[in-house]
Protein backbone atom coordinates (compact mmCIF):
# COMPACT_ATOMS: atom_id res chain seq x y z
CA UNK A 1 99.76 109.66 60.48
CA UNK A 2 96.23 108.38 59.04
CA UNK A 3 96.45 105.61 61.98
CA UNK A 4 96.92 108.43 64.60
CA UNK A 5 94.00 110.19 63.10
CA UNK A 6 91.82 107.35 63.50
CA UNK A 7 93.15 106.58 66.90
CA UNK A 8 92.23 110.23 68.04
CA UNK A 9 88.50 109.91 66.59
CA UNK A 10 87.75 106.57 67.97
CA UNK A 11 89.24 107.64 71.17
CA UNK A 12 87.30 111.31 71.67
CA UNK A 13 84.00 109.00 70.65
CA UNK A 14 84.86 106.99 73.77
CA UNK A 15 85.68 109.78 75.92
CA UNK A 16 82.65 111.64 74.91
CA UNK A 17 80.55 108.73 76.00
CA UNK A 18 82.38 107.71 79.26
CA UNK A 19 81.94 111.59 80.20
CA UNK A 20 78.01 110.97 79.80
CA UNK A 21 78.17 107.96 82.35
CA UNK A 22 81.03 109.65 84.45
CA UNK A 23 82.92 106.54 83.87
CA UNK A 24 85.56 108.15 82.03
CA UNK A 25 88.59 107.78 84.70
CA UNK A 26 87.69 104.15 84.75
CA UNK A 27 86.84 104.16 81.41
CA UNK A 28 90.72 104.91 80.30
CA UNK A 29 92.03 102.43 82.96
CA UNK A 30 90.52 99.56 81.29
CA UNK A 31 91.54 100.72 77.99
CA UNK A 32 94.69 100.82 78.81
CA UNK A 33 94.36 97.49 80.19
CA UNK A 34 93.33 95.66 77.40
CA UNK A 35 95.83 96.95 75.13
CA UNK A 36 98.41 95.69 77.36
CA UNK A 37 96.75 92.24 77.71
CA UNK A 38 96.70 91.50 74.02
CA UNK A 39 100.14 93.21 73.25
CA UNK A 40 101.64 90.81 75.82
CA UNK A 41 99.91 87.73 74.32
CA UNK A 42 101.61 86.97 71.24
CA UNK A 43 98.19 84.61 70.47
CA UNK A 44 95.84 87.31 71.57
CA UNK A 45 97.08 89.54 69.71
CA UNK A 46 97.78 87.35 66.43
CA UNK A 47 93.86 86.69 66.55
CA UNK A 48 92.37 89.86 67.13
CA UNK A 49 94.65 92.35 64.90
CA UNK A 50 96.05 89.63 62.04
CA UNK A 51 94.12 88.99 58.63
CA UNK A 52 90.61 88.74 58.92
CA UNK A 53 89.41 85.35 59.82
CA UNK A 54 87.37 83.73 61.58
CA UNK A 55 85.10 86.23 62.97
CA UNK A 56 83.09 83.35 65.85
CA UNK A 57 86.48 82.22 66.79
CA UNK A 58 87.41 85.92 67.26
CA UNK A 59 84.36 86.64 69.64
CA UNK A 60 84.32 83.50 71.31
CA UNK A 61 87.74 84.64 72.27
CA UNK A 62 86.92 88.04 72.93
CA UNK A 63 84.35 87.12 75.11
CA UNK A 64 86.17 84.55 77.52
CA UNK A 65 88.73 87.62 78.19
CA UNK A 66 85.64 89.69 79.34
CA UNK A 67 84.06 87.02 81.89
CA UNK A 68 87.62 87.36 83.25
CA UNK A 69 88.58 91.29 83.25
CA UNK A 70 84.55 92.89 83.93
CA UNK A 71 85.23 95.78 82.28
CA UNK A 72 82.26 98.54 81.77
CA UNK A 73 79.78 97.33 79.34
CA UNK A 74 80.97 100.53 77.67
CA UNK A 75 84.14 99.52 77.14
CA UNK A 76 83.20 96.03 76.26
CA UNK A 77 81.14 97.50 73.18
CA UNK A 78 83.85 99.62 71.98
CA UNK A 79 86.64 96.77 71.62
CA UNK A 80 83.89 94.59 70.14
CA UNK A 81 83.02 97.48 67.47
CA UNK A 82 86.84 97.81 67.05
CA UNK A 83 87.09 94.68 66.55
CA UNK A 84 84.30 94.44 63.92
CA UNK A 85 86.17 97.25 62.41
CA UNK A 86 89.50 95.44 62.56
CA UNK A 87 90.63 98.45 64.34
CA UNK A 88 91.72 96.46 67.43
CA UNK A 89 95.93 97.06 66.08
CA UNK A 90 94.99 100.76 66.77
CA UNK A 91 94.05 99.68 70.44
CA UNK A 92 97.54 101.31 71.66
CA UNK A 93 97.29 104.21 70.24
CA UNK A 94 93.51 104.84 71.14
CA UNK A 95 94.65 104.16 74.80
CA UNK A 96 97.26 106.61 74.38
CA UNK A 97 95.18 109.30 72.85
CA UNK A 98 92.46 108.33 75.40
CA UNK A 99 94.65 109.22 78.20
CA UNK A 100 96.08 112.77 76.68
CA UNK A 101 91.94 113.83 76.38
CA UNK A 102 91.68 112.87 80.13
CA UNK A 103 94.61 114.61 80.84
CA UNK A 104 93.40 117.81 78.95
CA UNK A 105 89.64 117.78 81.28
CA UNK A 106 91.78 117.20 84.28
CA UNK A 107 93.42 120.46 83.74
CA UNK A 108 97.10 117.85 83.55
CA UNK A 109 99.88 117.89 81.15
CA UNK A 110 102.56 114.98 80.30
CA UNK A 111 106.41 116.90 80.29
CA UNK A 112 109.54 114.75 79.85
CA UNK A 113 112.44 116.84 81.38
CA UNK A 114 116.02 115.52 79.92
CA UNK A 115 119.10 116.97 82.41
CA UNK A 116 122.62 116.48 82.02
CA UNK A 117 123.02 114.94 85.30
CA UNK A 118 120.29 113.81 87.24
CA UNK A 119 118.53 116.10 89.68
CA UNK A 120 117.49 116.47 93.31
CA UNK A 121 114.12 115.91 94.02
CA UNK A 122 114.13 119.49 94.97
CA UNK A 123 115.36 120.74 91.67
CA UNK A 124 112.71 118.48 90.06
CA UNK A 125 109.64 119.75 92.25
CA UNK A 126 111.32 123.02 91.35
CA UNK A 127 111.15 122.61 87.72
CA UNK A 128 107.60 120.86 88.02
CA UNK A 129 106.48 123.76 89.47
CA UNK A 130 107.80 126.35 87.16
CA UNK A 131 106.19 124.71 84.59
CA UNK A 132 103.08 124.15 85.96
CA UNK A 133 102.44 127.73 86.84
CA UNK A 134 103.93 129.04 83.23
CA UNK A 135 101.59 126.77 81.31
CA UNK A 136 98.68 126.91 83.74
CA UNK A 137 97.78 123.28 84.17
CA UNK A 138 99.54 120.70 86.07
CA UNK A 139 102.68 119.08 85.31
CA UNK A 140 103.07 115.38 84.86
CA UNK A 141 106.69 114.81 84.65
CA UNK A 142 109.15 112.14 83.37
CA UNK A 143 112.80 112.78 83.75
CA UNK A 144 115.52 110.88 82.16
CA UNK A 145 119.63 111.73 81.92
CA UNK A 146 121.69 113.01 78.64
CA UNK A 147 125.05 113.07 79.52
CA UNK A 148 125.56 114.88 75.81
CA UNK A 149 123.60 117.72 77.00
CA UNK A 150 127.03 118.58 78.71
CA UNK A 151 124.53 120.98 81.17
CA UNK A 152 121.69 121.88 81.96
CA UNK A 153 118.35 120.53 80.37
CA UNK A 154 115.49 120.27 77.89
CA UNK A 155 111.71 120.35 78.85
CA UNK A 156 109.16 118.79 76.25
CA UNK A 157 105.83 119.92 77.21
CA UNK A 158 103.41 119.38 74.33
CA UNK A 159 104.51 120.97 71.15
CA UNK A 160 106.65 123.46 73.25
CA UNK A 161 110.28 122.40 73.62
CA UNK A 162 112.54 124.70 76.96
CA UNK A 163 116.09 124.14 75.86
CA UNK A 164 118.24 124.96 78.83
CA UNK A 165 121.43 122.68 77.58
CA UNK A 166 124.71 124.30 77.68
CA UNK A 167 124.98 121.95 74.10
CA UNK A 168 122.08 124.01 72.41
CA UNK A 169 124.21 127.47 74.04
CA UNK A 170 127.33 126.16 72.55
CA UNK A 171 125.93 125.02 68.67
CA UNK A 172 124.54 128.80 68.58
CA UNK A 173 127.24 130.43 69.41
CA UNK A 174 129.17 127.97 66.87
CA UNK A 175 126.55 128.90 64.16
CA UNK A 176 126.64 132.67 64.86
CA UNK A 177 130.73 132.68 64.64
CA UNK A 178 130.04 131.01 61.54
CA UNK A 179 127.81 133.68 60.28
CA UNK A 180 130.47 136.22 60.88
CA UNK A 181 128.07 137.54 63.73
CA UNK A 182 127.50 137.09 67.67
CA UNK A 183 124.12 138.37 69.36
């Protein structure tokens, strides 16, 4: 929890700035692409997230990645600060957070929609758009199969969970026989 909270602030610092330069779009791509590039390299990231050590080796190395990726000087200050801050093993997270405040200006939210079966492209652009209009912004959606559900499906949109599953139907009306009661 305390790493997420750090992740958030050092993220909505960076987004704050990137707005003021209008760099943020570009901003969150290379982000992102830097915490892929040292959670790929075993040796990258060993260096720049293990115990403190060798802080000239550390920006000697940090500085041959930039000659080769040209990110924004704005972005090249904030993973040498993180760095300095040995906040670099946060870099994920930051990235992530990063991307859910760009999300939030561009008027776009992230949905995962679980379905028993898998669905038509139809029923997804469907569902996509049902959302989108219900919650007012637009729908980025990930779909995935749960064969458990038994029917129907489950949309996770933010904190908000739309339970649609013929399993959630079936435990309620399992509880509420239990409870001597059906509504």
């Amino acid at each position: 929890m305390i790493h997420e909270t750090i992740a958030k602030k050092y993220a909505r610092a960076l987004f704050e700035l990137a707005l003021e330069d209008k760099q943020y779009e570009r901003c969150g791509r290379e982000i992102e692409s830097f915490a892929v590039l040292i959670k790929e390299n075993e040796q990258l990231w060993g260096l720049f997230t293990g115990p403190a050590g060798d802080t000239e080796l550390r920006r000697s190395a940090l500085d041959a990645v930039f000659l080769k990726t040209k990110y924004l000087p704005l972005v090249d200050n904030f993973i040498r600060l993180s760095m300095d801050k040995e906040r670099l093993v946060l870099i994920g997270d930051i990235s992530r957070a990063y991307g859910r405040l760009l999300d939030e200006h561009e008027g776009k939210m992230k949905a995962r929609l679980v379905s028993a079966a898998a669905l038509s492209d139809e029923e997804i652009a469907e569902i996509k758009k049902r959302l989108s209009v219900s919650l007012k912004r637009e729908i980025i959606l990930e779909t995935s199969v749960d064969p458990s559900l038994i029917g129907g499906a489950v949309a996770y949109v933010g904190g908000l969970i739309f339970d649609g599953s013929i399993k959630t139907q079936l435990t309620t009306i399992r509880d509420n026989l239990k409870k001597g009661h059906m509504s």
